[in-house]
Protein backbone atom coordinates (compact mmCIF):
# COMPACT_ATOMS: atom_id res chain seq x y z
CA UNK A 1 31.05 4.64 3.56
CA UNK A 2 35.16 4.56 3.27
CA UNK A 3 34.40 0.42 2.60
CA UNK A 4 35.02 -0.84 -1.03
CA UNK A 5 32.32 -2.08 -2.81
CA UNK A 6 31.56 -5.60 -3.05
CA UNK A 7 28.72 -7.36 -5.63
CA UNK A 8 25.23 -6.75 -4.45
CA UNK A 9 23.40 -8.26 -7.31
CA UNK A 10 22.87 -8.93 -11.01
CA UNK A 11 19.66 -7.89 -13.13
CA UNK A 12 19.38 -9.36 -16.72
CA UNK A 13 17.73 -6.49 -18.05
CA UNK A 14 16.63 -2.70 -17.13
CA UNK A 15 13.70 -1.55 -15.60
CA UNK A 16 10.54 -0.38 -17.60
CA UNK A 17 10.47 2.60 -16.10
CA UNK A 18 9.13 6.54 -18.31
CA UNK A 19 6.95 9.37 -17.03
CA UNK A 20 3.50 10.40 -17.13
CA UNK A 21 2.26 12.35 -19.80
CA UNK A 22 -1.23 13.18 -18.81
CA UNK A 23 -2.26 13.46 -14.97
CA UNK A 24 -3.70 10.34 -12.59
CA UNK A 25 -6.27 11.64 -10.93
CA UNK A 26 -7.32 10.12 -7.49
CA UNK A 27 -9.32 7.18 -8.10
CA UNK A 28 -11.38 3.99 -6.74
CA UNK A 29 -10.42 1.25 -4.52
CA UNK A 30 -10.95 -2.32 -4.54
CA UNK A 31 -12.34 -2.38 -8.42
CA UNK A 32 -11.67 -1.54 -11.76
CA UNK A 33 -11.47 1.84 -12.78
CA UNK A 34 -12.49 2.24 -16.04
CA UNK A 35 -12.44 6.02 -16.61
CA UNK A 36 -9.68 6.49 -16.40
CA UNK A 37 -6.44 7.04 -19.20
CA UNK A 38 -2.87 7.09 -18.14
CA UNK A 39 -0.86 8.47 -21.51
CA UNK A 40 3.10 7.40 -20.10
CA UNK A 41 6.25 7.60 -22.12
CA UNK A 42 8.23 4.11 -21.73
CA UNK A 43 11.80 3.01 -22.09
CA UNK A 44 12.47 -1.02 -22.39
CA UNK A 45 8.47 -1.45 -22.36
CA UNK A 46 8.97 -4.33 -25.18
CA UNK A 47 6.72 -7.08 -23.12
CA UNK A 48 4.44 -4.97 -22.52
CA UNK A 49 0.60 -5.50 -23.66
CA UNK A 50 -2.79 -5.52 -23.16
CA UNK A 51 -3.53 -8.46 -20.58
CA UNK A 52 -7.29 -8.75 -19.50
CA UNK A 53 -8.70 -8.09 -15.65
CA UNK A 54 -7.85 -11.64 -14.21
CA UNK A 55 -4.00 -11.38 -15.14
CA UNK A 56 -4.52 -7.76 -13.62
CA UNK A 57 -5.77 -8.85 -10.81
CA UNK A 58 -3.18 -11.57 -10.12
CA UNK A 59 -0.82 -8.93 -10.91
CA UNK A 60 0.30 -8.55 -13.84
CA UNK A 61 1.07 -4.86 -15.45
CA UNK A 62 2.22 -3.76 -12.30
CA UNK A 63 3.20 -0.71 -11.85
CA UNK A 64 4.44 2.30 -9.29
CA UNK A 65 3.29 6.06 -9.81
CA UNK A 66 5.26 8.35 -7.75
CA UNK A 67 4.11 11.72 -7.42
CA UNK A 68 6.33 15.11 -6.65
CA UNK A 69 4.97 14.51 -3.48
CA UNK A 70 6.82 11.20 -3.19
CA UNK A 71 4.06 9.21 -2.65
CA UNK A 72 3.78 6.05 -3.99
CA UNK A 73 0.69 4.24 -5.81
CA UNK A 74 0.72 0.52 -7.48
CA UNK A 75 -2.16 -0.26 -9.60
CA UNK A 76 -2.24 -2.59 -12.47
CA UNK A 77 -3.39 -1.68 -16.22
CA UNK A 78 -5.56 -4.49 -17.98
CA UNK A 79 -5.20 -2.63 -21.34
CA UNK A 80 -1.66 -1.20 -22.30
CA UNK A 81 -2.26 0.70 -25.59
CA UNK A 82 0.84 1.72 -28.18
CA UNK A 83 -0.55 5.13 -29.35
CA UNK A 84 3.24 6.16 -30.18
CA UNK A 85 6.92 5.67 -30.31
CA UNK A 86 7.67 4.69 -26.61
CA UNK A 87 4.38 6.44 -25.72
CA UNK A 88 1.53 4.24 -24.17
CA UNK A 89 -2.02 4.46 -22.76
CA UNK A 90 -2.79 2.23 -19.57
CA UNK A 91 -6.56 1.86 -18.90
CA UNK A 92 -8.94 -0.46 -16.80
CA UNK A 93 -6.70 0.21 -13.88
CA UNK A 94 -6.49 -1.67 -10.27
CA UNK A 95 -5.94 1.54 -8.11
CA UNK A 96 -4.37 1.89 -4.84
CA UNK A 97 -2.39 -1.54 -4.30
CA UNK A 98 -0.63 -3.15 -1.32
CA UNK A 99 -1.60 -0.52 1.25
CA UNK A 100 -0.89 2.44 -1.14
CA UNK A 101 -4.79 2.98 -0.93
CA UNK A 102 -4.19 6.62 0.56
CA UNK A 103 -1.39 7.60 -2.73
CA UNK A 104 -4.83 6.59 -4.96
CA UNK A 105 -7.00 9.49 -3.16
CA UNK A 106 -4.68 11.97 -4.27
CA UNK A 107 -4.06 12.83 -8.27
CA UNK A 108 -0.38 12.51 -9.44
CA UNK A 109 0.75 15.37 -11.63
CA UNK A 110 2.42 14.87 -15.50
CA UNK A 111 6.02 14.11 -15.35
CA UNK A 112 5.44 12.12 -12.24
CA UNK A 113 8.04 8.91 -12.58
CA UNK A 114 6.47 5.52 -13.64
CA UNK A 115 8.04 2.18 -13.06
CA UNK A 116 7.06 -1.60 -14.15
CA UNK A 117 7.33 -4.01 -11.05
CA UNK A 118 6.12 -7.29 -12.23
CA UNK A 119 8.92 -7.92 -15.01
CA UNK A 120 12.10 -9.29 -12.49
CA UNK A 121 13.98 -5.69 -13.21
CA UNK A 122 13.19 -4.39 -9.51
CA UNK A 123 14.71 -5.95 -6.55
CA UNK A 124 14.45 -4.80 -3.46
CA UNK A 125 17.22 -2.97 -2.45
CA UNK A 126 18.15 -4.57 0.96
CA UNK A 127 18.45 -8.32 1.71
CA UNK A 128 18.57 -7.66 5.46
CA UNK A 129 15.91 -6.12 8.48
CA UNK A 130 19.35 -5.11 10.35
CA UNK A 131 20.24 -3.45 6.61
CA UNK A 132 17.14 -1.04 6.64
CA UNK A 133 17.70 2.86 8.15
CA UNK A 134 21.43 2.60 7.27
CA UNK A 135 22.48 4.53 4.35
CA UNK A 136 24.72 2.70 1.56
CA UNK A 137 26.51 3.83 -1.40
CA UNK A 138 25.39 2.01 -4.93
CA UNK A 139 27.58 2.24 -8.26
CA UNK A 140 25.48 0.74 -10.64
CA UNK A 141 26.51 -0.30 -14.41
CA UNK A 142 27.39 -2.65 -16.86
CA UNK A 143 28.09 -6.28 -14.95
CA UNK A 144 31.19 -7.13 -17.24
CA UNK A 145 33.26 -3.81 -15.68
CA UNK A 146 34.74 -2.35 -12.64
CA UNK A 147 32.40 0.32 -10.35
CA UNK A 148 35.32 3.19 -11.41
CA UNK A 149 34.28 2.57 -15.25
CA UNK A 150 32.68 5.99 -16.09
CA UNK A 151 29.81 4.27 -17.16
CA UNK A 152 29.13 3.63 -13.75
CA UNK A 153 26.10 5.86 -11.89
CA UNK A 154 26.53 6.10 -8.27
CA UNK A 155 24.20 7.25 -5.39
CA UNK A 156 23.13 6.95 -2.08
CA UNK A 157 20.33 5.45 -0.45
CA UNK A 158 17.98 3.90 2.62
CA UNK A 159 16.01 1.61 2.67
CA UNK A 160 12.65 2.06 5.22
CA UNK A 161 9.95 -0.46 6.43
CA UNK A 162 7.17 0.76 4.53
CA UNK A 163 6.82 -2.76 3.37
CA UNK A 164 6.11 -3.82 6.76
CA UNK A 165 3.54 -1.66 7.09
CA UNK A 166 0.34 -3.31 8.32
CA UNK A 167 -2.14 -3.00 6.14
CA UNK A 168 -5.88 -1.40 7.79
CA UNK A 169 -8.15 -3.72 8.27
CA UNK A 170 -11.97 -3.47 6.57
CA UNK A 171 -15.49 -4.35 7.25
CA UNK A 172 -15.51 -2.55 10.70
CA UNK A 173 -18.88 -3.06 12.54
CA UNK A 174 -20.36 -3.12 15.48
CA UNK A 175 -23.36 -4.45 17.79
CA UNK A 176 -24.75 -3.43 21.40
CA UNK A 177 -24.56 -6.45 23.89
CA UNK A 178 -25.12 -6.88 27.82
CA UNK A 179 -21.71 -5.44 28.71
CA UNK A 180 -21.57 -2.85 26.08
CA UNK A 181 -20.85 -2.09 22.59
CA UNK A 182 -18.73 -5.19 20.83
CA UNK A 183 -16.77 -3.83 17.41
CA UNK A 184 -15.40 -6.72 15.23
CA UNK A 185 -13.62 -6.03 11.98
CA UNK A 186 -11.76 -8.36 9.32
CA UNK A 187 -7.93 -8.51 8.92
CA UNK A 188 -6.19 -7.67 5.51
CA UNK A 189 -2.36 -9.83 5.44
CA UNK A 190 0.57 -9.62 2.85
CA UNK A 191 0.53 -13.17 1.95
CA UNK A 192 -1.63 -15.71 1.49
CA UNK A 193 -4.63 -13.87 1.65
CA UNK A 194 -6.26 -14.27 -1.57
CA UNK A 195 -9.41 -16.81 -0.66
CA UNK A 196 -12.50 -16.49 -1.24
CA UNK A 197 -13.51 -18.60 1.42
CA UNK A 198 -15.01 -16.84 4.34
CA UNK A 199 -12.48 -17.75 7.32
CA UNK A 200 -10.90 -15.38 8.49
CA UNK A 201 -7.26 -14.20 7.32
CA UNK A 202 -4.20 -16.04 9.67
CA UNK A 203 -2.44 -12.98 11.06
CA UNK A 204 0.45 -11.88 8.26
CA UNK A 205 3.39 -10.62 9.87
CA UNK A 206 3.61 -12.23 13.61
CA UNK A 207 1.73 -11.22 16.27
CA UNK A 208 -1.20 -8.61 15.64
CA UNK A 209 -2.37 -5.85 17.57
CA UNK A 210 -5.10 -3.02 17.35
CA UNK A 211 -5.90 0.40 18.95
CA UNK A 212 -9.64 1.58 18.13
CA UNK A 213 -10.15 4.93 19.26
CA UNK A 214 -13.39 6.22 20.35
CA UNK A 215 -14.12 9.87 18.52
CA UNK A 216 -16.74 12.89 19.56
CA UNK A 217 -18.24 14.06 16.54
CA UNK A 218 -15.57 16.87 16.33
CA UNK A 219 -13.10 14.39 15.91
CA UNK A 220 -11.90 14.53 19.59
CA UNK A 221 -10.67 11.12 20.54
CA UNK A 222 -12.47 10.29 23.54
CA UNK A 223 -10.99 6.85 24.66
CA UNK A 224 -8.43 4.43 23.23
CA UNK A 225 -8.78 0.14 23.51
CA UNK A 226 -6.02 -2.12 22.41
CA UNK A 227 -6.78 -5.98 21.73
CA UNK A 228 -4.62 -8.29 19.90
CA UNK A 229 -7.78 -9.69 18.66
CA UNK A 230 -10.08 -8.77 15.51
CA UNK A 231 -12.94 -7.23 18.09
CA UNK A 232 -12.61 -5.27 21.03
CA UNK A 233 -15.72 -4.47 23.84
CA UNK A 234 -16.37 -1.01 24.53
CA UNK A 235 -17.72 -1.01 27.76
CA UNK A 236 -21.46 0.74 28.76
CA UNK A 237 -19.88 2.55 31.86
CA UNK A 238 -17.26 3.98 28.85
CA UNK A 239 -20.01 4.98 26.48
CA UNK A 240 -22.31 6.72 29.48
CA UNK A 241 -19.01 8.49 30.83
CA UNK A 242 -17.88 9.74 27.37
CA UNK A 243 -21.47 10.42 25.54
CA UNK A 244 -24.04 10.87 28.65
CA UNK A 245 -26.17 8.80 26.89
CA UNK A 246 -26.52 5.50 25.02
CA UNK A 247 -25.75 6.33 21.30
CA UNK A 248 -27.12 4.74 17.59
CA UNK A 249 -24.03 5.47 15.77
CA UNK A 250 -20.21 5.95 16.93
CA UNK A 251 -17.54 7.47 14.87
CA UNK A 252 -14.56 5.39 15.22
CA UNK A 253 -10.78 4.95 14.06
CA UNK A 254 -9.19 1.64 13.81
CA UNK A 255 -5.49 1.65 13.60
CA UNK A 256 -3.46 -1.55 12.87
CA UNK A 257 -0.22 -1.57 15.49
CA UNK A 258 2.61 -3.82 13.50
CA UNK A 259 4.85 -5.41 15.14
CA UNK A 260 8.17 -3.66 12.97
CA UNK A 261 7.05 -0.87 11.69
CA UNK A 262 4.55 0.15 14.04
CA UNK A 263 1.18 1.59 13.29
CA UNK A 264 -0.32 1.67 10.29
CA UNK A 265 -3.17 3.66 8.00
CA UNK A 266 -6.06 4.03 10.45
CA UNK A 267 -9.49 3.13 9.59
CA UNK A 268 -12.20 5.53 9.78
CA UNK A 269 -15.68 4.76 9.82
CA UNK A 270 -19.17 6.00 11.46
CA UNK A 271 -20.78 2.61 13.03
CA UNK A 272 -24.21 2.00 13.03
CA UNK A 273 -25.01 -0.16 16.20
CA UNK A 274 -26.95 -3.21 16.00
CA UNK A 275 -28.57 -4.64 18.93
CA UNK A 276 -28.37 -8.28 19.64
């Protein structure tokens, strides 16, 4: 603030960006869901159409939902429906993308703000890691005049590190060895994770670490292990000294630990042990 404003960037067209006319309720993960009807009201929506489930799920139709709560969903629409002027219906949507898995439990109401992502109008709005948690002052208009033309919108903003954010890792099981109980669970990355092969995922943003915390059945946690591995050994001295006895199931929380913006989304599971 008190600087003068200098160029930040150039878009070549506006955002496809409306509101919600009917409510999102919370939804599945990880597949289609084809119940569901999102009615929205569109401005600049004129590339927008129905596009089938593999562009969906190479992303394509991308979109953000943001509720009154703030929260944030992406989810793709295979079918984008003109049922009006400006007004469309989204359907055989791909809930609850990059990490926004917990916004897709939760139902956002109607007027919540809708925005396209995959069409080159959204940038991000920081170039810089030493940029984000600073606040900045935008004037944003028409490229060919100066920031005091009236036609100018200004505001302030900050950019976080939700983007950074590690994603929580799936497929959490466990087995009972010599030494104890030995968890193992599969890594979810950013970037180049879209194989089907089954090797697993190179870590995504640096170095990885883990804390899986033991839970009572009330939810207690009982004991904390960090690894910086994908499985982690919880000892049979632990399991007597927190249980009493030797146990056929174990409610645990596995939380990934990035390494710039810190913890993520735990995941929450009840284990069934397997003996070797």
């Amino acid at each position: 603030e008190g600087a003068p404003f200098a160029l930040h960037r150039t878009l070549d067209h506006p955002a496809c960006l409306g509101r919600t006319l009917t409510p999102l309720p919370p939804g599945p993960l990880w597949r289609f869901d084809r119940n569901a009807r999102l009615d929205v009201t569109l401005r600049h929506a004129e590339g927008l159409s129905a596009i089938g489930e593999a562009a969906a799920l190479a992303g394509g139709n991308l979109f953000a939902v943001i509720g009154a709560d703030g929260a944030v969903e992406l989810l793709s629409a295979a079918k984008a429906e003109l049922i009006g002027s400006g007004t469309w219906r989204l359907s055989g949507l791909l809930r609850g993308l990059a990490g926004s898995e917990a916004a897709a439990g939760r139902s956002a109401g109607t007027g919540s703000l809708i925005v396209r992502l995959d069409d080159g109008a959204v940038r991000p709005l920081v170039d810089r890691l030493d940029e984000v948690g600073r606040r900045f002052l935008y004037r944003v208009g028409p490229a060919e005049r100066d920031p005091a033309d009236p036609a100018f919108v200004g505001f302030a903003a900050t950019a976080d590190l939700t983007a950074f954010t590690p994603l929580s890792p799936v497929h959490l099981r466990a087995r009972r060895e010599a030494e104890g109980i030995r968890f193992h669970w599969t890594r979810r990355a950013r970037r180049d994770a879209d194989a089907w092969e089954p090797a697993d995922l190179p870590p995504g943003e640096g170095a990885e670490a883990y804390r899986l915390d033991i839970l009572a059945e009330d939810g207690r946690i009982l004991r904390s292990l960090s690894t910086a591995t994908t499985s982690a050994l919880y000892a049979r001295a632990d399991e007597i000294a927190d249980f009493g006895t030797p146990r056929t199931e174990i409610d645990a929380a596995l939380v990934p630990i990035g390494p710039l913006a810190g913890p993520g989304p735990a995941r929450r599971t009840r284990v069934s042990l397997r003996t070797v």
